[in-house]
Protein backbone atom coordinates (compact mmCIF):
# COMPACT_ATOMS: atom_id res chain seq x y z
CA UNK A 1 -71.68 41.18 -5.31
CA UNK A 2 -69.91 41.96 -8.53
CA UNK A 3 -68.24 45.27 -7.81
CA UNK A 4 -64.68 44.72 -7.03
CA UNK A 5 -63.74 45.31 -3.71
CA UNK A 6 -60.72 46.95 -2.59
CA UNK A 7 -59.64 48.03 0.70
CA UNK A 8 -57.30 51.25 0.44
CA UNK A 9 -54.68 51.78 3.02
CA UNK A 10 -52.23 54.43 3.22
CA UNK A 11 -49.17 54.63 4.83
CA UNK A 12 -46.55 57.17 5.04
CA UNK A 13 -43.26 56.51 6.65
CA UNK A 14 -44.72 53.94 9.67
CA UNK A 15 -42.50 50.58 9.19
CA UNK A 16 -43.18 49.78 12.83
CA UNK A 17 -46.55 48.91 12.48
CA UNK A 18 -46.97 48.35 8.38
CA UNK A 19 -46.60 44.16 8.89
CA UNK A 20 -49.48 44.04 11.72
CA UNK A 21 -51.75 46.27 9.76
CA UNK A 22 -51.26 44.03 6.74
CA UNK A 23 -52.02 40.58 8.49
CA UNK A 24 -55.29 42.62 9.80
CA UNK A 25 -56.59 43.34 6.79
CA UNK A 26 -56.15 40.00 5.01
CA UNK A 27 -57.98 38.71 7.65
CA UNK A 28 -60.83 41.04 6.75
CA UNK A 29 -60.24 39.69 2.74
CA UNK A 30 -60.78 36.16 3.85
CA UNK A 31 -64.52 37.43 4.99
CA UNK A 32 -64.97 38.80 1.80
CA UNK A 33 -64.58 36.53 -1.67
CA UNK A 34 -62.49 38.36 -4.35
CA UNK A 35 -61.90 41.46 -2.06
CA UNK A 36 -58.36 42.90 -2.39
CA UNK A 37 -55.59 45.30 -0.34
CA UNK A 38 -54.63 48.23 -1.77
CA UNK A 39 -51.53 49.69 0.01
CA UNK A 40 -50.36 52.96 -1.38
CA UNK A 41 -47.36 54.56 -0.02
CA UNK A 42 -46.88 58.24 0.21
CA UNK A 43 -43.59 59.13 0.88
CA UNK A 44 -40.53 60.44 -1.57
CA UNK A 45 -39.29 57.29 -1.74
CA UNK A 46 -40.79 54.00 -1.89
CA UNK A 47 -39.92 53.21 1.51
CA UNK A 48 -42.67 50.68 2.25
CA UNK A 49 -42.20 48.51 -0.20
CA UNK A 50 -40.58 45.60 1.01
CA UNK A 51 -42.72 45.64 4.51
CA UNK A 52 -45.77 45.11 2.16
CA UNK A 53 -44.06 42.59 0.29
CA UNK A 54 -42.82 40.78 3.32
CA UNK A 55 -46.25 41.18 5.20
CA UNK A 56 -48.13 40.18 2.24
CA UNK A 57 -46.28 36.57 2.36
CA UNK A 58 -47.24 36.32 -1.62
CA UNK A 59 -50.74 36.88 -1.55
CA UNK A 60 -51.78 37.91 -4.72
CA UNK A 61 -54.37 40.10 -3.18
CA UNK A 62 -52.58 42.50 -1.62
CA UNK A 63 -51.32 45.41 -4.15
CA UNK A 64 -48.58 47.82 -3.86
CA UNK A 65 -48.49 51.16 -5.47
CA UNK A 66 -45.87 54.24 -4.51
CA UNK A 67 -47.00 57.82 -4.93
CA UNK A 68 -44.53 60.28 -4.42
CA UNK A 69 -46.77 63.49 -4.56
CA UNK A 70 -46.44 64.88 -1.19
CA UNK A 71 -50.22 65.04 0.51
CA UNK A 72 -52.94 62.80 1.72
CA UNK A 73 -55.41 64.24 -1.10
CA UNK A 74 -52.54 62.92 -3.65
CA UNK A 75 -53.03 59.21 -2.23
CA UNK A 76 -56.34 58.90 -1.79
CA UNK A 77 -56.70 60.29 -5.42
CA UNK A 78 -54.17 57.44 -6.38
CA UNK A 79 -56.03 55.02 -4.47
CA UNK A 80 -59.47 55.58 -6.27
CA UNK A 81 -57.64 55.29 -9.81
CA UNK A 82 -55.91 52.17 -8.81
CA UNK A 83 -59.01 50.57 -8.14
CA UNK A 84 -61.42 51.83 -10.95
CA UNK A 85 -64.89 53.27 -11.83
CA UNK A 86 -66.67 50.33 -10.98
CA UNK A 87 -64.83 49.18 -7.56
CA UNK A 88 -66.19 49.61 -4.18
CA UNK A 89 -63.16 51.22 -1.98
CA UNK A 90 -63.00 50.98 1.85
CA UNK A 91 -60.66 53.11 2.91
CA UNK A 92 -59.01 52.49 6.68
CA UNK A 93 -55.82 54.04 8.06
CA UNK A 94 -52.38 52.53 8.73
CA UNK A 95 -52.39 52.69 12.79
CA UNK A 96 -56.21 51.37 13.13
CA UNK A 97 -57.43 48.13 13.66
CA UNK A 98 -60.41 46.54 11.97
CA UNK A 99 -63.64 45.34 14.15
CA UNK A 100 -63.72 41.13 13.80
CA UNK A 101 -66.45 41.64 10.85
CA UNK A 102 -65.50 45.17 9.75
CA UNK A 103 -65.36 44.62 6.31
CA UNK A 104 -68.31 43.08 5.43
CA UNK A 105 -70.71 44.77 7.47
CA UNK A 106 -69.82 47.88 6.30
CA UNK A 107 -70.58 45.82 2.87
CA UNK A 108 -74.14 44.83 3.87
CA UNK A 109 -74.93 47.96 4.86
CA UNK A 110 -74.24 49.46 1.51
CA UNK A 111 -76.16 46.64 0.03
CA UNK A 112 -78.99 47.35 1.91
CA UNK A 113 -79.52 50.85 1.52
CA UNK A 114 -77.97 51.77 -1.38
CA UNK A 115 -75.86 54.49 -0.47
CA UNK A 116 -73.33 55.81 -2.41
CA UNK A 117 -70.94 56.01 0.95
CA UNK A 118 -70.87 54.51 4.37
CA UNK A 119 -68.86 55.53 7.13
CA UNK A 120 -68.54 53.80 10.65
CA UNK A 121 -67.56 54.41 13.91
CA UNK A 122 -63.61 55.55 14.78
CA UNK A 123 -62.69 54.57 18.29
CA UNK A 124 -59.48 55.88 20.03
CA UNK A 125 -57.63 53.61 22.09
CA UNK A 126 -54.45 54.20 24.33
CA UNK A 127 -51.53 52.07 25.20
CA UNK A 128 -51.93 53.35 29.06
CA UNK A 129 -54.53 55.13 30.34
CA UNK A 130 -54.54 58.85 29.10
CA UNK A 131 -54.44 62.29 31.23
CA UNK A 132 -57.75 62.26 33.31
CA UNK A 133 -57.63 66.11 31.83
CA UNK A 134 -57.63 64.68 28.19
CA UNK A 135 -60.59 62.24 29.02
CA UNK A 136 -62.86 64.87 30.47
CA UNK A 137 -62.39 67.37 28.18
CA UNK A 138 -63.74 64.43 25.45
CA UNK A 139 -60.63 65.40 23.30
CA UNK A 140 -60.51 61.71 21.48
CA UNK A 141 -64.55 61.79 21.72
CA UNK A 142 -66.87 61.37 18.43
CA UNK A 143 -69.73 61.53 17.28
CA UNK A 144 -71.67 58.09 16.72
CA UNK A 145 -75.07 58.13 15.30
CA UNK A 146 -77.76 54.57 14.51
CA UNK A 147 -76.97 52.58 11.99
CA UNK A 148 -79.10 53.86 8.84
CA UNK A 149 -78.65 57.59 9.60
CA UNK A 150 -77.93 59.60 6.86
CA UNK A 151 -74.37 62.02 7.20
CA UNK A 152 -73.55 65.01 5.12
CA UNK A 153 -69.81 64.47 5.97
CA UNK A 154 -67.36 62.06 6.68
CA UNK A 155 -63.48 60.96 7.70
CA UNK A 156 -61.74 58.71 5.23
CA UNK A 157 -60.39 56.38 8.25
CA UNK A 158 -63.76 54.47 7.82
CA UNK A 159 -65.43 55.00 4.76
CA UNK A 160 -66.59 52.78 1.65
CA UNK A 161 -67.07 54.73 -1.45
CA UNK A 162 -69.35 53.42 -4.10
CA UNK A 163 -67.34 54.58 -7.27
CA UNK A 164 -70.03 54.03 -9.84
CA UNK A 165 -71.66 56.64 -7.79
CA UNK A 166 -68.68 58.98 -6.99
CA UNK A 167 -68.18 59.46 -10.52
CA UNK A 168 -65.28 61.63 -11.13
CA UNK A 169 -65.27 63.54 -7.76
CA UNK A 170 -61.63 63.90 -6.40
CA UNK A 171 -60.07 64.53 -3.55
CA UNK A 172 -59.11 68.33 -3.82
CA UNK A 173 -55.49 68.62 -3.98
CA UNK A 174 -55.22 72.35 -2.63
CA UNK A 175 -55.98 70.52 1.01
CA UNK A 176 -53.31 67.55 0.48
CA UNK A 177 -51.17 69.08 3.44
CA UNK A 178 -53.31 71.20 5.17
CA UNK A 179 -55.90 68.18 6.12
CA UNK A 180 -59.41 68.93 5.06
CA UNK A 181 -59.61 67.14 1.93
CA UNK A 182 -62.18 64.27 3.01
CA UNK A 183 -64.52 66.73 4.40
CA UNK A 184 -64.66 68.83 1.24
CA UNK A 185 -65.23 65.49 -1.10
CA UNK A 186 -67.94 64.04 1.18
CA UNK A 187 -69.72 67.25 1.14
CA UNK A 188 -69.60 67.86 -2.38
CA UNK A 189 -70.74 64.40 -2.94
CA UNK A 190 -73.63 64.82 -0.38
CA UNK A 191 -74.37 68.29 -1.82
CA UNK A 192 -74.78 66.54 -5.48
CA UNK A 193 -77.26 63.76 -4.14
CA UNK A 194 -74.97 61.02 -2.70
CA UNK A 195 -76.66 59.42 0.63
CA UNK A 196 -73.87 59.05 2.97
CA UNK A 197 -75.15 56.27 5.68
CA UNK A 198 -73.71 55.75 8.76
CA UNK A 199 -73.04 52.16 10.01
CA UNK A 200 -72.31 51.88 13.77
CA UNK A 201 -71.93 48.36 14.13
CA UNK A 202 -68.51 48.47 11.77
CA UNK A 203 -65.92 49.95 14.02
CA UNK A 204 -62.57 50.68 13.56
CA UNK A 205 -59.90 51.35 16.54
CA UNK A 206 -57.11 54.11 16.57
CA UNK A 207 -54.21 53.53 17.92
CA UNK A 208 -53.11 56.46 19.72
CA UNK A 209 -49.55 56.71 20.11
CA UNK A 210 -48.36 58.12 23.77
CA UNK A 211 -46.59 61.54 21.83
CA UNK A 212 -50.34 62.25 20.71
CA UNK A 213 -51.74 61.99 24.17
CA UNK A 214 -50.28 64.68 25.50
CA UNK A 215 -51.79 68.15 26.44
CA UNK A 216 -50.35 69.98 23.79
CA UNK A 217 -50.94 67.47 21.03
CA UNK A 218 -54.74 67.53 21.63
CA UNK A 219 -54.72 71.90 22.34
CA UNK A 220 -53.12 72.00 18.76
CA UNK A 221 -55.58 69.41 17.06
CA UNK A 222 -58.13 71.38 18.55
CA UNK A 223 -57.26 74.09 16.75
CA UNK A 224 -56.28 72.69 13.40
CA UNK A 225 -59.70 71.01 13.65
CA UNK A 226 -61.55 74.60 13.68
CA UNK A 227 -59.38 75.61 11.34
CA UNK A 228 -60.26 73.00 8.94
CA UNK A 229 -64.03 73.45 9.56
CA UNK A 230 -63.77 77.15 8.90
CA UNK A 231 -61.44 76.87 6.05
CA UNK A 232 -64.23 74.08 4.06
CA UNK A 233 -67.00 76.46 4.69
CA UNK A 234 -65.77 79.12 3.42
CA UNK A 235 -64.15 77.36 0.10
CA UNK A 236 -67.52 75.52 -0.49
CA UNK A 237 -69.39 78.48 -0.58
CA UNK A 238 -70.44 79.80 -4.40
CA UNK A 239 -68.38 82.28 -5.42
CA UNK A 240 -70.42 84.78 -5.12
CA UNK A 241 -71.48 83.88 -1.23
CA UNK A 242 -68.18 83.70 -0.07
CA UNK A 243 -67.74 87.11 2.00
CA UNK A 244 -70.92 85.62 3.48
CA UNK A 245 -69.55 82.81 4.50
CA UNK A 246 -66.52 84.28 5.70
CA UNK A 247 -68.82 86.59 8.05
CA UNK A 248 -70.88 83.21 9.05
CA UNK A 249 -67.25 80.97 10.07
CA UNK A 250 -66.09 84.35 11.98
CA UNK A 251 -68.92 84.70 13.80
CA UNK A 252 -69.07 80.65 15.00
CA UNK A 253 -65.58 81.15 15.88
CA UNK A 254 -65.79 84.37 18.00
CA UNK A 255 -68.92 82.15 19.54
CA UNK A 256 -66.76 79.03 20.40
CA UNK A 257 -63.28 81.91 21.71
CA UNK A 258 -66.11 83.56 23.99
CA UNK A 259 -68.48 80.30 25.56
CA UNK A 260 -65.18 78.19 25.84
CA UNK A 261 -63.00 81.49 27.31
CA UNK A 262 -66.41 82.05 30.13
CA UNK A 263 -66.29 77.99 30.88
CA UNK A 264 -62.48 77.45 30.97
CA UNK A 265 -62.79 80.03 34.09
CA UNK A 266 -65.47 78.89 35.45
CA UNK A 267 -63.23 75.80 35.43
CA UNK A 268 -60.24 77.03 36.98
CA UNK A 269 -62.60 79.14 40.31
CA UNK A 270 -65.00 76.12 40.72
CA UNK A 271 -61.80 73.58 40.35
CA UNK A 272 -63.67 71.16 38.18
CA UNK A 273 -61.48 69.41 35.24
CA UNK A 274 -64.04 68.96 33.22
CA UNK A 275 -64.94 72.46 32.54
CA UNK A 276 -61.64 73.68 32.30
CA UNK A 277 -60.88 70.89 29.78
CA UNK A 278 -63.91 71.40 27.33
CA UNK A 279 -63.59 74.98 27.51
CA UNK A 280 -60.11 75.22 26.48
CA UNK A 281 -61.02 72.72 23.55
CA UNK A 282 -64.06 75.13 22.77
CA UNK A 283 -61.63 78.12 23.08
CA UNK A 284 -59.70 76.85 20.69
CA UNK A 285 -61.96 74.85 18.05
CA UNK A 286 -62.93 78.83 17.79
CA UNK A 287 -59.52 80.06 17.28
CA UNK A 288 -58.76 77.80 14.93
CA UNK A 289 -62.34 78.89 13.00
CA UNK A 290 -61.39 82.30 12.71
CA UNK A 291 -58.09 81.54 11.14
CA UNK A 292 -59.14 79.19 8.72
CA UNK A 293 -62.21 82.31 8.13
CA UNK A 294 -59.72 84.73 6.83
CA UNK A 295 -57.19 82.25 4.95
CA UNK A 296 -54.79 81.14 7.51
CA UNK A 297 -54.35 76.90 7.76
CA UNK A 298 -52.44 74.84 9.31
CA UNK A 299 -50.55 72.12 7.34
CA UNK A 300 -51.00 69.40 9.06
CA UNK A 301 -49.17 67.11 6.69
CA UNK A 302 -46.44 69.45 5.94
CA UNK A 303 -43.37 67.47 5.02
């Protein structure tokens, strides 16, 4: 291999769990030769700094960087510039931990195909067992697809980018607190003729915290996750297409209020959890769609 490798992590005001997510990931750079860590820190302040520097134990390959502009588009910009035209950058988040050979299957895969981006699995794991109302509505539930299938959009909590074939994409700032940005760059880059491949034997696990799984944690991520959908759609669209697009995101919302309204109550009079759950996540996935339609977001990241 003679791209460089670097693995970008970004963190944002988690000291707690900054050290363990470190060690993890030097791990991984053991399984690769010449790979490196890439730890940029978005908050005001370089607050992170001397967790990295403690975690890191002087290991020259693990790299600190602070950017201060507020937004997870902002980072992830930094992160690609850090590491250069020619690099190969894996992306993971701060609270996930790496399959035993995550980082260099992910590796072979692009090898093998060619891709300009593969993305892998993201499973959610819990401390104690969630709410049996969380787990059958499928709340923490995604998609997984063979290994070799091509995508047309992906997460940035398990993705390698192939930078000599990014080019000078970006990660749109105008999402950097509203969430939203990752799905707008890996469509544009699949729109312009990148392959994105999916590699399902590279997993990653999140770690999800017990004030995230909660009932109304996962109701409002429901929402902001329509919202987001809606809100790409509509901003991808040609200029001219746009009050087309708007129509089309309205209309899959109103679709998703209406089918998950009918099966929440057919929930609640048949007294089956399941229904009730997956309706009131399709109720409002569709909310969420026909606010992001019209202009209204969330921001998730809002500091």
């Amino acid at each position: 291999m003679t791209q460089p490798v670097w693995v970008g992590m970004l963190t944002y005001r988690r000291p707690e769990g900054l050290a363990e997510a470190v060690g993890m990931l030097r791990a991984q750079l053991d399984l690769v030769p010449g790979a490196r860590l890439l730890v940029v820190d978005n908050d005001e302040q370089p607050s992170a700094a001397s967790a990295v520097v403690e975690a890191a134990g002087g290991d020259v390959r693990v790299v600190y960087v602070h950017e201060p502009t507020p937004g997870i588009a902002a980072a992830r910009n930094r992160a690609l510039a850090e590491a250069g035209p020619e690099a190969v950058v894996v992306f993971i988040d701060d609270d996930e931990q790496p399959s035993q050979m995550w980082l260099p299957t992910l590796l072979a895969c692009w090898e093998e195909t060619g891709a300009a981006a593969v993305v892998g699995p993201v499973l959610s794991t819990f401390d104690d067992d969630p709410d049996p109302w969380i787990t059958a509505g499928g709340f923490f539930q995604r998609l997984r697809h063979p290994t070799g299938t091509v995508v047309t959009t992906a997460a940035t909590n398990n993705l390698l980018l192939d930078m000599t074939r990014v080019g000078d994409l970006r990660f749109d700032l105008g999402f950097g607190l509203s969430g939203g940005s990752d799905t707008v760059f890996t469509r544009t880059l699949s729109a312009a003729g990148g392959r994105i491949v999916w590699c399902d034997e590279a997993p990653v696990h999140d770690l999800v915290p017990a004030d995230r799984a909660t009932r109304s944690w996962v109701r409002a991520r429901a929402s902001r996750i329509g919202n987001s959908d809606s809100r790409v759609q509509v901003y991808l669209a040609p200029a001219g297409r746009r009050p087309i697009a708007r129509l089309r995101a309205t209309v899959r919302g109103l679709v998703r209020v209406l089918g998950g309204s009918a099966r929440l109550v057919l929930g609640r009079l048949a007294g089956s959890p399941a229904h009730h759950a997956r309706g009131t996540r399709t109720l409002l996935r569709g909310v969420g769609m026909l606010r992001g339609a019209w202009g209204s977001y969330v921001t998730e990241y809002a500091r």
